[in-house]
N, C-alpha and C. Protein backbone atom coordinates (compact mmCIF):
# COMPACT_ATOMS: atom_id res chain seq x y z
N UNK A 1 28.54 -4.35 35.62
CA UNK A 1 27.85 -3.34 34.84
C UNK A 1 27.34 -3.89 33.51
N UNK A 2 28.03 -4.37 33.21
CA UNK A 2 27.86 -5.38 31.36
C UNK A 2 26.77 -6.93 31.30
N UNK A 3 26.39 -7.17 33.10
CA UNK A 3 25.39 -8.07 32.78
C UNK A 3 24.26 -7.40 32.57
N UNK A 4 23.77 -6.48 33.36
CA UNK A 4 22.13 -6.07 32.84
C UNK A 4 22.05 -5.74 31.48
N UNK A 5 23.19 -5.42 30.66
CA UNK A 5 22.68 -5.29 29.32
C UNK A 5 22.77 -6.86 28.49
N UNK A 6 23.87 -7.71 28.90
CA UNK A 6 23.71 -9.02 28.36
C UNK A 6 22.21 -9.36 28.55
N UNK A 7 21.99 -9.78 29.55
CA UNK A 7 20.54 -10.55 29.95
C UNK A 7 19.64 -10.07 28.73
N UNK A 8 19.09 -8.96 28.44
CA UNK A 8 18.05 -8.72 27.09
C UNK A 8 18.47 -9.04 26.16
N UNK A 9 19.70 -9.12 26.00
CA UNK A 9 20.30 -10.03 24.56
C UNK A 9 20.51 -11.11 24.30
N UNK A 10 20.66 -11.70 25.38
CA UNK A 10 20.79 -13.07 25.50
C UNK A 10 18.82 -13.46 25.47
N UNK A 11 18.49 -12.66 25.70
CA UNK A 11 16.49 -13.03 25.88
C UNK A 11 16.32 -12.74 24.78
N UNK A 12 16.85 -11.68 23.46
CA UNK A 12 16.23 -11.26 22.18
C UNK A 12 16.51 -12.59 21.19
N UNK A 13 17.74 -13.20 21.74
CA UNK A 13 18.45 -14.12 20.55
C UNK A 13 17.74 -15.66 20.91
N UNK A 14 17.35 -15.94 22.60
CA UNK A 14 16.42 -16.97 22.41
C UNK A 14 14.92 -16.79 21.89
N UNK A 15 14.52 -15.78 21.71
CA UNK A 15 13.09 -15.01 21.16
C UNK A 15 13.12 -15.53 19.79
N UNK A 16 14.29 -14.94 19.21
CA UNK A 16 14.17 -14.98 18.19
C UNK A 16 15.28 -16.63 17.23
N UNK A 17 15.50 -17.55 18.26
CA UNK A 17 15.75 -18.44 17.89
C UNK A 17 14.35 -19.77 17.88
N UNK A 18 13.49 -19.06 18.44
CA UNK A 18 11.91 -19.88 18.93
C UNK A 18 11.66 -21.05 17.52
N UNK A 19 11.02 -21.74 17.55
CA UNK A 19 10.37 -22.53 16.94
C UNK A 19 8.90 -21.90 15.79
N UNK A 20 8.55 -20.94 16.53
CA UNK A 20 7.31 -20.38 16.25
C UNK A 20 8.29 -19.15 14.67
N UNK A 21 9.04 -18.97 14.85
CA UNK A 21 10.01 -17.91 14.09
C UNK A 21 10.66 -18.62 12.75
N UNK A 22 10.32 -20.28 13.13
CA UNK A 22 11.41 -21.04 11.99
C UNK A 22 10.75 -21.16 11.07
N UNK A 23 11.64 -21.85 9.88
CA UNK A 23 10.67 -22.08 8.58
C UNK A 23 9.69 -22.87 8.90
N UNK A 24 9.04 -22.94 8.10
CA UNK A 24 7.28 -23.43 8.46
C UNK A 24 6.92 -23.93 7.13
N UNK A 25 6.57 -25.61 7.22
CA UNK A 25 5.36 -25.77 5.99
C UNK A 25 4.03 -26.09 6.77
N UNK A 26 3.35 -25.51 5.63
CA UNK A 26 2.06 -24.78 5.90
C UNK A 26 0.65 -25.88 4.78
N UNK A 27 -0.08 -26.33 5.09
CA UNK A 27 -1.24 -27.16 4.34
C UNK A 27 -2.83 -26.25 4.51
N UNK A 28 -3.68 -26.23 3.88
CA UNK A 28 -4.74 -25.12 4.31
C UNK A 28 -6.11 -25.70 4.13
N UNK A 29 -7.29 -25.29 3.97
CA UNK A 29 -8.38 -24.93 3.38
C UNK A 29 -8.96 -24.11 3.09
N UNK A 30 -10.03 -23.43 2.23
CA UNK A 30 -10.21 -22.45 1.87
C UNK A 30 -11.36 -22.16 1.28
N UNK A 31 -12.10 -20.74 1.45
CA UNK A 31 -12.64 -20.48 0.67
C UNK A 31 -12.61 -19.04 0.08
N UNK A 32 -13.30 -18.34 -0.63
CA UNK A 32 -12.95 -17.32 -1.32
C UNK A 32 -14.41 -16.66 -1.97
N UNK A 33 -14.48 -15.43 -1.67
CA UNK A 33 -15.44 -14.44 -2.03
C UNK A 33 -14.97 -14.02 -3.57
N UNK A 34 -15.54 -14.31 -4.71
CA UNK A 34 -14.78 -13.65 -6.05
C UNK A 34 -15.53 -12.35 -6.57
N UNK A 35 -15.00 -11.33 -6.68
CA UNK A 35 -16.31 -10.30 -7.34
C UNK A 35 -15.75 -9.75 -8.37
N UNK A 36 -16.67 -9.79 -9.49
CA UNK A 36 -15.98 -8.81 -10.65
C UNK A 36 -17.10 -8.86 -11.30
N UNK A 37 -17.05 -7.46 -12.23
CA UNK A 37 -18.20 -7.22 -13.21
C UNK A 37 -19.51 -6.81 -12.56
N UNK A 38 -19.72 -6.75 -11.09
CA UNK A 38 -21.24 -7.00 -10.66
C UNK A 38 -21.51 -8.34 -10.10
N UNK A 39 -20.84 -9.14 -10.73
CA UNK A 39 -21.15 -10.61 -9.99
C UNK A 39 -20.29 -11.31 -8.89
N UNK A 40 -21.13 -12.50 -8.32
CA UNK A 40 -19.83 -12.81 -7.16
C UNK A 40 -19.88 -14.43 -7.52
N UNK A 41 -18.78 -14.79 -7.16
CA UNK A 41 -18.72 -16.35 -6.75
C UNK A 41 -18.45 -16.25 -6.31
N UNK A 42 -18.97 -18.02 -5.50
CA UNK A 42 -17.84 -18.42 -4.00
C UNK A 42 -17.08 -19.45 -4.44
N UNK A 43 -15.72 -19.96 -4.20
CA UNK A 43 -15.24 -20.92 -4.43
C UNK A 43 -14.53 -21.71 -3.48
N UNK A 44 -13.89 -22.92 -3.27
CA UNK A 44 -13.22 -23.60 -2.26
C UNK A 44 -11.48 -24.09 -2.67
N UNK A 45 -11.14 -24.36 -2.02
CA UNK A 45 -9.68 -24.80 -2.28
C UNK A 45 -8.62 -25.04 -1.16
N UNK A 46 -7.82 -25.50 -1.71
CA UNK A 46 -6.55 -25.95 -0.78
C UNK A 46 -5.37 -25.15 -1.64
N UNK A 47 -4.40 -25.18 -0.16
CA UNK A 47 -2.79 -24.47 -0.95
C UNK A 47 -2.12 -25.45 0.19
N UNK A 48 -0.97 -25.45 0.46
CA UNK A 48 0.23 -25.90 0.10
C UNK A 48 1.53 -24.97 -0.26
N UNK A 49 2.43 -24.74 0.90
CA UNK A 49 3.61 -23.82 0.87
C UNK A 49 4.45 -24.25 1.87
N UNK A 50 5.61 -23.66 1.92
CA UNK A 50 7.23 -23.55 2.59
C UNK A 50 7.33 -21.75 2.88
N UNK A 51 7.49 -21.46 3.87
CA UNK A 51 7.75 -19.86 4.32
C UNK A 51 9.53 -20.09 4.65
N UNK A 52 10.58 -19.63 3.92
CA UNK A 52 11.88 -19.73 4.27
C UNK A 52 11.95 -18.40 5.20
N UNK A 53 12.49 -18.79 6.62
CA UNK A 53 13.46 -17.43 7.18
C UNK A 53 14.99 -16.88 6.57
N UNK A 54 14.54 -16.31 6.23
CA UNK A 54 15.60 -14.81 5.39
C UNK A 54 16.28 -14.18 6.63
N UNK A 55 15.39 -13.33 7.67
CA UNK A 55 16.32 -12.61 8.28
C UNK A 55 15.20 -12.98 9.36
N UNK A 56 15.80 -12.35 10.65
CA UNK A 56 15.15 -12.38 11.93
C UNK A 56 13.63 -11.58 11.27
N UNK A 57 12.49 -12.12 11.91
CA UNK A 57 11.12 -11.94 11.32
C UNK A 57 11.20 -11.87 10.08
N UNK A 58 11.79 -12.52 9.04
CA UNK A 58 11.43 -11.66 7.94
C UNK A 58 10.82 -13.24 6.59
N UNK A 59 10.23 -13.64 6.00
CA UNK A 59 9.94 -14.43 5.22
C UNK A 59 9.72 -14.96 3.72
N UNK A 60 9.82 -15.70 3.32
CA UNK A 60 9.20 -15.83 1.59
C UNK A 60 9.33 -17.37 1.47
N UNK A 61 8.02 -17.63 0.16
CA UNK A 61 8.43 -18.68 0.36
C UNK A 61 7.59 -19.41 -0.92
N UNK A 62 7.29 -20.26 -1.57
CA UNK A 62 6.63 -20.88 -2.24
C UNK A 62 5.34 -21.40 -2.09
N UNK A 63 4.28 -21.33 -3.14
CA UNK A 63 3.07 -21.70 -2.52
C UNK A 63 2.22 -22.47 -4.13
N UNK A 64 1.33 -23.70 -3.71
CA UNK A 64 0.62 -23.90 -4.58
C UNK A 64 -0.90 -24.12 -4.17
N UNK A 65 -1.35 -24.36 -5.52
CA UNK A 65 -3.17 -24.46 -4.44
C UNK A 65 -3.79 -25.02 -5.84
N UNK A 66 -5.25 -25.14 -5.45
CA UNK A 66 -5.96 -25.81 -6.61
C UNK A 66 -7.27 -25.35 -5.68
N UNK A 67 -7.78 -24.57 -6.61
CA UNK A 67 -9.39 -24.16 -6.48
C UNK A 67 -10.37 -24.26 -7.76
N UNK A 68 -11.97 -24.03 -6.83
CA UNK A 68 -12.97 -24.47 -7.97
C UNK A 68 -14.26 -23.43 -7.47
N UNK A 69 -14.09 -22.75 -8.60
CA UNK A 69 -15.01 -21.90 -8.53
C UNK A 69 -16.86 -22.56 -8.11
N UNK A 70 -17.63 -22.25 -7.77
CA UNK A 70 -18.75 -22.69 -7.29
C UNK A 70 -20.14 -22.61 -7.90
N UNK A 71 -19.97 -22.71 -9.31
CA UNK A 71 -20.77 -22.30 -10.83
C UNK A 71 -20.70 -23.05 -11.78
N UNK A 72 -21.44 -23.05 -12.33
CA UNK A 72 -21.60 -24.23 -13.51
C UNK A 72 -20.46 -23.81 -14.39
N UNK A 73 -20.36 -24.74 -15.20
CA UNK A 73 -19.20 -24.18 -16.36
C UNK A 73 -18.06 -23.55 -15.94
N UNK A 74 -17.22 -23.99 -14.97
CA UNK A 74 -15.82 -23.63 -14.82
C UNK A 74 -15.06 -24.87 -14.48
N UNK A 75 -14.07 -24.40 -14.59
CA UNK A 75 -12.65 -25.39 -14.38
C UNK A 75 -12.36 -25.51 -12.76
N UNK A 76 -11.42 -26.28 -12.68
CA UNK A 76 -10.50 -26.50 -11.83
C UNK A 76 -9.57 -25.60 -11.61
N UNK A 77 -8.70 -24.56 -10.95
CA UNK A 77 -8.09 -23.68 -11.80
C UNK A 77 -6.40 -24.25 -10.06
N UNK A 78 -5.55 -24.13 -11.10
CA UNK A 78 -4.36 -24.49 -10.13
C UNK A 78 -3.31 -23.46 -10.17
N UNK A 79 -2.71 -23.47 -9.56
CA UNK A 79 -1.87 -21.66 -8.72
C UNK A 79 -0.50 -22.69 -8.18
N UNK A 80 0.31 -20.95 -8.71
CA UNK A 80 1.49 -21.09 -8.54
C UNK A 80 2.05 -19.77 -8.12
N UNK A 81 2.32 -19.34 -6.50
CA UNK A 81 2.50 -17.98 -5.75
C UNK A 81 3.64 -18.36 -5.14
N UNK A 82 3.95 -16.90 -4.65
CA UNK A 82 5.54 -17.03 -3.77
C UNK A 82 4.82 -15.77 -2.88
N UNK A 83 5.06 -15.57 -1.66
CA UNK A 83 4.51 -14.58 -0.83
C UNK A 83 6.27 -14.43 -0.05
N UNK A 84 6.19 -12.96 0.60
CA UNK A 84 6.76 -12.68 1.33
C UNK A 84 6.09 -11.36 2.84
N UNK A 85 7.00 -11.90 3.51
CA UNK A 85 6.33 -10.85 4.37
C UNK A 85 7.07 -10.78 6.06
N UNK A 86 6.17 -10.33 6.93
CA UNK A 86 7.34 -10.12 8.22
C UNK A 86 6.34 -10.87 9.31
N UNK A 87 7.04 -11.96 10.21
CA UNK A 87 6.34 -12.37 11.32
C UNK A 87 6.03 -10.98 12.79
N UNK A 88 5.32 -11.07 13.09
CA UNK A 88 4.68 -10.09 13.98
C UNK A 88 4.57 -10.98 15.57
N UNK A 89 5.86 -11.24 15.85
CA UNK A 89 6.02 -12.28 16.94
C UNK A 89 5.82 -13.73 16.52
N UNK A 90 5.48 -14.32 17.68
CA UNK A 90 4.89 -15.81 17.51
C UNK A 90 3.48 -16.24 16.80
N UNK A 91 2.47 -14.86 17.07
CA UNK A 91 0.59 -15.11 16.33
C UNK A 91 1.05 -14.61 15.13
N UNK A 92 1.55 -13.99 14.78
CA UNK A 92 1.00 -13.46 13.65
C UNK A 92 1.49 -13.14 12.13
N UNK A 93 1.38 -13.27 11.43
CA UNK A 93 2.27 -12.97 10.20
C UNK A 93 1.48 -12.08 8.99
N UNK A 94 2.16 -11.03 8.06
CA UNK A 94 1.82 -10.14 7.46
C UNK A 94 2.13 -10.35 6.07
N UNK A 95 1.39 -10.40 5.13
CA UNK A 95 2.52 -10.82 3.74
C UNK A 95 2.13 -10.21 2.48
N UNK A 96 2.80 -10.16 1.27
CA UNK A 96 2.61 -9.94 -0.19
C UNK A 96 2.69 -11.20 -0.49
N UNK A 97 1.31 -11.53 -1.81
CA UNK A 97 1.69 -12.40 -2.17
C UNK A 97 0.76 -12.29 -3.68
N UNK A 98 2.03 -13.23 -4.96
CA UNK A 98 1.95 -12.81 -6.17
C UNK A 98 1.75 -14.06 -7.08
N UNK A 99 1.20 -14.38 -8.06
CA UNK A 99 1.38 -15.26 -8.45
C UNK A 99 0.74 -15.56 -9.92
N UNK A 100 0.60 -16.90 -10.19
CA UNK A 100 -0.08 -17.10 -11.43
C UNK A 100 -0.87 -18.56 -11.62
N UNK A 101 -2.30 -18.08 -11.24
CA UNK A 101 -3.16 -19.34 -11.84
C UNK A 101 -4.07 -20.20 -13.17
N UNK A 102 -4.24 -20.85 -13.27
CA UNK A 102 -4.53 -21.43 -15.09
C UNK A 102 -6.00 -20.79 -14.96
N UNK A 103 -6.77 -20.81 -16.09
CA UNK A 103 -7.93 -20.24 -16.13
C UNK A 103 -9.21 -21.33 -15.56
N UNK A 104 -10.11 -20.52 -15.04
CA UNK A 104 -10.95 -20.67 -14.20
C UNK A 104 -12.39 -20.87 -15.03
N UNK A 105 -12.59 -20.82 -16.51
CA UNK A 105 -13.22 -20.72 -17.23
C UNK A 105 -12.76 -21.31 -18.40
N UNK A 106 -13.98 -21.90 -19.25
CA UNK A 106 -13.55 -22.39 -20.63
C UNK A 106 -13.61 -21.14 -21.38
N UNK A 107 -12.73 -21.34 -22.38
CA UNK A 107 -12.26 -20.50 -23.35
C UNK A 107 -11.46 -19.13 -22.55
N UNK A 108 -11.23 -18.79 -21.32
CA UNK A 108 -10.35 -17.94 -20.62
C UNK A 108 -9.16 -18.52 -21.13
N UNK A 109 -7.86 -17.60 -20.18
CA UNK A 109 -6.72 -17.72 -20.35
C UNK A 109 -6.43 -17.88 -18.37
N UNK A 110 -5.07 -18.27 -18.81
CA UNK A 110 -4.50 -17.70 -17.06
C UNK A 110 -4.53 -16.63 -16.55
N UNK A 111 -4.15 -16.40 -15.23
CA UNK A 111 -4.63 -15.15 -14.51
C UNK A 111 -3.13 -14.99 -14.05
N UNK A 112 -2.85 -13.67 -13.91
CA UNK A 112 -1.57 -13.30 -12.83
C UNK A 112 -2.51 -12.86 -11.94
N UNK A 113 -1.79 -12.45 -10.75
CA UNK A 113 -2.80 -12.36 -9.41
C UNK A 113 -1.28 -11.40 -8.21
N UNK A 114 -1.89 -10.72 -7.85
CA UNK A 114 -1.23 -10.08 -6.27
C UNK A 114 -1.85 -9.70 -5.63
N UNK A 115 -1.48 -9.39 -3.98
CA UNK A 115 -2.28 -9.31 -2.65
C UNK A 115 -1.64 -9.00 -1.91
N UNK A 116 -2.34 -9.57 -0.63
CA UNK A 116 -2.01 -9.51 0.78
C UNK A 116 -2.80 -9.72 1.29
N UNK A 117 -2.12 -10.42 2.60
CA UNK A 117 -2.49 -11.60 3.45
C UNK A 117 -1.95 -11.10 4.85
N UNK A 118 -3.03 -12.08 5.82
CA UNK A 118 -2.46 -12.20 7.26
C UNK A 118 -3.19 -13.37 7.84
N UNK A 119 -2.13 -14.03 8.51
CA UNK A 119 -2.31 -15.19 9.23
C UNK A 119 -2.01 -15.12 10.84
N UNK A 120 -2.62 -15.54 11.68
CA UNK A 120 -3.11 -15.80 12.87
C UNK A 120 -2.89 -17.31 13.10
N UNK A 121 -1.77 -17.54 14.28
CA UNK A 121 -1.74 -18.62 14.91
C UNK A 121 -3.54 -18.82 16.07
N UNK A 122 -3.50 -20.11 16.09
CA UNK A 122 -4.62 -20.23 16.66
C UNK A 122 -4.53 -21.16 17.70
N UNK A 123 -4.89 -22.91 17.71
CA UNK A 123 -4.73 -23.44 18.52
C UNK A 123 -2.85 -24.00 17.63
N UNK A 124 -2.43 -24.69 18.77
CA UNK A 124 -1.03 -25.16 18.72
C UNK A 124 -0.64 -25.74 17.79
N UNK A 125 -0.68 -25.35 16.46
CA UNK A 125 0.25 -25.64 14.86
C UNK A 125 -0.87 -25.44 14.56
N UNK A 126 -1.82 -24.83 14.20
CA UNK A 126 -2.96 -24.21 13.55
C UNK A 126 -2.83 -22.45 13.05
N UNK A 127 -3.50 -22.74 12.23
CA UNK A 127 -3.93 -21.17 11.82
C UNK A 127 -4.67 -20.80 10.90
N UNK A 128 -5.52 -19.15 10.77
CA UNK A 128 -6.54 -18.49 10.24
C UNK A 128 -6.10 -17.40 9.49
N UNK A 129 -6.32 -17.40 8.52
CA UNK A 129 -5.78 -16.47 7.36
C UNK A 129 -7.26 -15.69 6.58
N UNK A 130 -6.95 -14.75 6.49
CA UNK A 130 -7.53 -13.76 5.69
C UNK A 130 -6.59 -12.72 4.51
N UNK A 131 -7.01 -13.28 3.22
CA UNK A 131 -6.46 -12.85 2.00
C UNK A 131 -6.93 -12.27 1.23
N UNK A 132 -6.57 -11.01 0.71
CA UNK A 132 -7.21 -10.28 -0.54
C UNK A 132 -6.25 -10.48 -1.72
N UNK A 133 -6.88 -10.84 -3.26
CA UNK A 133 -6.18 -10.92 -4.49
C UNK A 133 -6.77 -10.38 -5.12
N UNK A 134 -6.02 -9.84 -6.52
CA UNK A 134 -6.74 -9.36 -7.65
C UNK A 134 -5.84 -10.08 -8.96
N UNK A 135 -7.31 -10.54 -9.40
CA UNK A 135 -6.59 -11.18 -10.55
C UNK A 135 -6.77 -10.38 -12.13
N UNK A 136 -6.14 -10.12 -12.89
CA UNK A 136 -5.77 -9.90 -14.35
C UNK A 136 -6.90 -10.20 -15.05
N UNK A 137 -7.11 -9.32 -16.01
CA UNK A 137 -8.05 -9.70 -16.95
C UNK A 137 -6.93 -10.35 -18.26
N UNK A 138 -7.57 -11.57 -18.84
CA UNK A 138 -6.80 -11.91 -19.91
C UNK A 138 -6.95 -10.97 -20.80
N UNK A 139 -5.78 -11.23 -21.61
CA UNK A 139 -5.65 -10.28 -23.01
C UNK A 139 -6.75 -10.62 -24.29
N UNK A 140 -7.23 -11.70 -24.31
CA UNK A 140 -8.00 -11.95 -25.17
C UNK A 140 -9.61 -11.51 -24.61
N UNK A 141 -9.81 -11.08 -23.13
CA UNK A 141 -10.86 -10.40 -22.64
C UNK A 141 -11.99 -11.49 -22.18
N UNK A 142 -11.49 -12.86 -22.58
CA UNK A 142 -12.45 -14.21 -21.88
C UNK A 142 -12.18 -14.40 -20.85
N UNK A 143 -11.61 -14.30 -19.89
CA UNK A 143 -11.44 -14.07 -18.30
C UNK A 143 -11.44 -12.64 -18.00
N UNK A 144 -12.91 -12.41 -16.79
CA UNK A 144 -12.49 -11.26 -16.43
C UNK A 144 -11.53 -10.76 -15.18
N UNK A 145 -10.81 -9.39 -14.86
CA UNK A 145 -10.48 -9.52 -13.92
C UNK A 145 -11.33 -9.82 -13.10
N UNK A 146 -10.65 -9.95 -11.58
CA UNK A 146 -11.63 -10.14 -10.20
C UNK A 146 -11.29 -10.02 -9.22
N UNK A 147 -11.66 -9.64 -8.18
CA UNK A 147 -10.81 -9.50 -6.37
C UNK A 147 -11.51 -10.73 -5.97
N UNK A 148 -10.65 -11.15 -5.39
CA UNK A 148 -11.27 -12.40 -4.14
C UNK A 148 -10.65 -11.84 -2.92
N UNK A 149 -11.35 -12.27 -1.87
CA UNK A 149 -11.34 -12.04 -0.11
C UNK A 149 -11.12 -13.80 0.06
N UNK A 150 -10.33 -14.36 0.76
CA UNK A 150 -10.22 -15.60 1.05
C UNK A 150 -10.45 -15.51 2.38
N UNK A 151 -10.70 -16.50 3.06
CA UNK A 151 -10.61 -16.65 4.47
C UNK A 151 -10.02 -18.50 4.68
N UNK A 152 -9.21 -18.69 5.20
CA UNK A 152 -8.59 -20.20 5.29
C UNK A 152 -8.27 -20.67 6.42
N UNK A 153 -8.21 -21.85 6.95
CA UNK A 153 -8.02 -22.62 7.77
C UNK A 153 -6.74 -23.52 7.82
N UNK A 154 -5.64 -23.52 8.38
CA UNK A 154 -4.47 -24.41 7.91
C UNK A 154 -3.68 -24.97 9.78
N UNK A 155 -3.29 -25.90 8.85
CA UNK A 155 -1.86 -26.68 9.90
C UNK A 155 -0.33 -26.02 9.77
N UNK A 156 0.16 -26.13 10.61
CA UNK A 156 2.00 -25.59 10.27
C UNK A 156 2.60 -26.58 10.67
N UNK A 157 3.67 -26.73 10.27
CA UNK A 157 4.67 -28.27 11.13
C UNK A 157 5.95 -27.73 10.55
């Protein structure tokens, strides 16, 4: 009587012992829709992160990146995020993610920034991400805020 209920448990705990479920570092490419004020840029970039497993599906993890806006007269601007969020099986993953990048403009300041994200496994250690952020207007009012839409391309290993 007590095997038909073993068998699904014994199938939930190899499910969820998978490879696809474990921590994951993650390398990307990127680009990014920026809009604020009326105006838009496009910009490009790379990130760079670690997703730690916390609990069965569940994630967070560290992230850095370095982007460049696509306009005369701006910086380099480099990021420092931590995202969390819940795997949605083996494709897919759902997340918050918060952070803080240097300014993107001369005479700006840094930006704090939060979102959300989802990533899509694709071909076999690959994946496609689509991200929305909003970044902070500085206090001194030389950076404005802005939403970016990202869309990225990355490896997992």
């Amino acid at each position: 009587m007590r095997l038909p209920l073993l068998i699904p448990a014994i199938a939930g705990a190899v499910v969820l012992a998978t490879p696809a479920l474990a921590d994951q570092t993650r390398v990307e490419v990127n680009t990014s829709g920026n809009f604020y004020g009326g105006d838009y840029q496009q910009s490009i970039g790379l990130a760079a992160g670690h997703d730690f497993t916390l609990a069965p599906l569940i994630f967070a993890g560290p992230e850095v990146s370095i982007n460049k806006l696509l306009a005369t007269d701006t910086l380099t601007s480099v990021g420092i995020s931590g995202r969390a969020g819940a795997s949605l099986g083996p494709a897919g993953r759902i997340y918050a993610v918060g952070g803080w990048a240097s300014t993107p403009y001369h005479g700006g300041s840094a930006d704090w920034d939060f979102g959300a994200g989802y990533s899509h496994a694709l071909l076999l250690g690959t994946y496609g991400k689509i991200e929305y952020r909003h970044y902070t207007s500085s206090a001194n009012g030389a950076t404005p805020s802005r939403d970016a839409v990202t869309l990225g391309f990355g490896a997992h290993f």
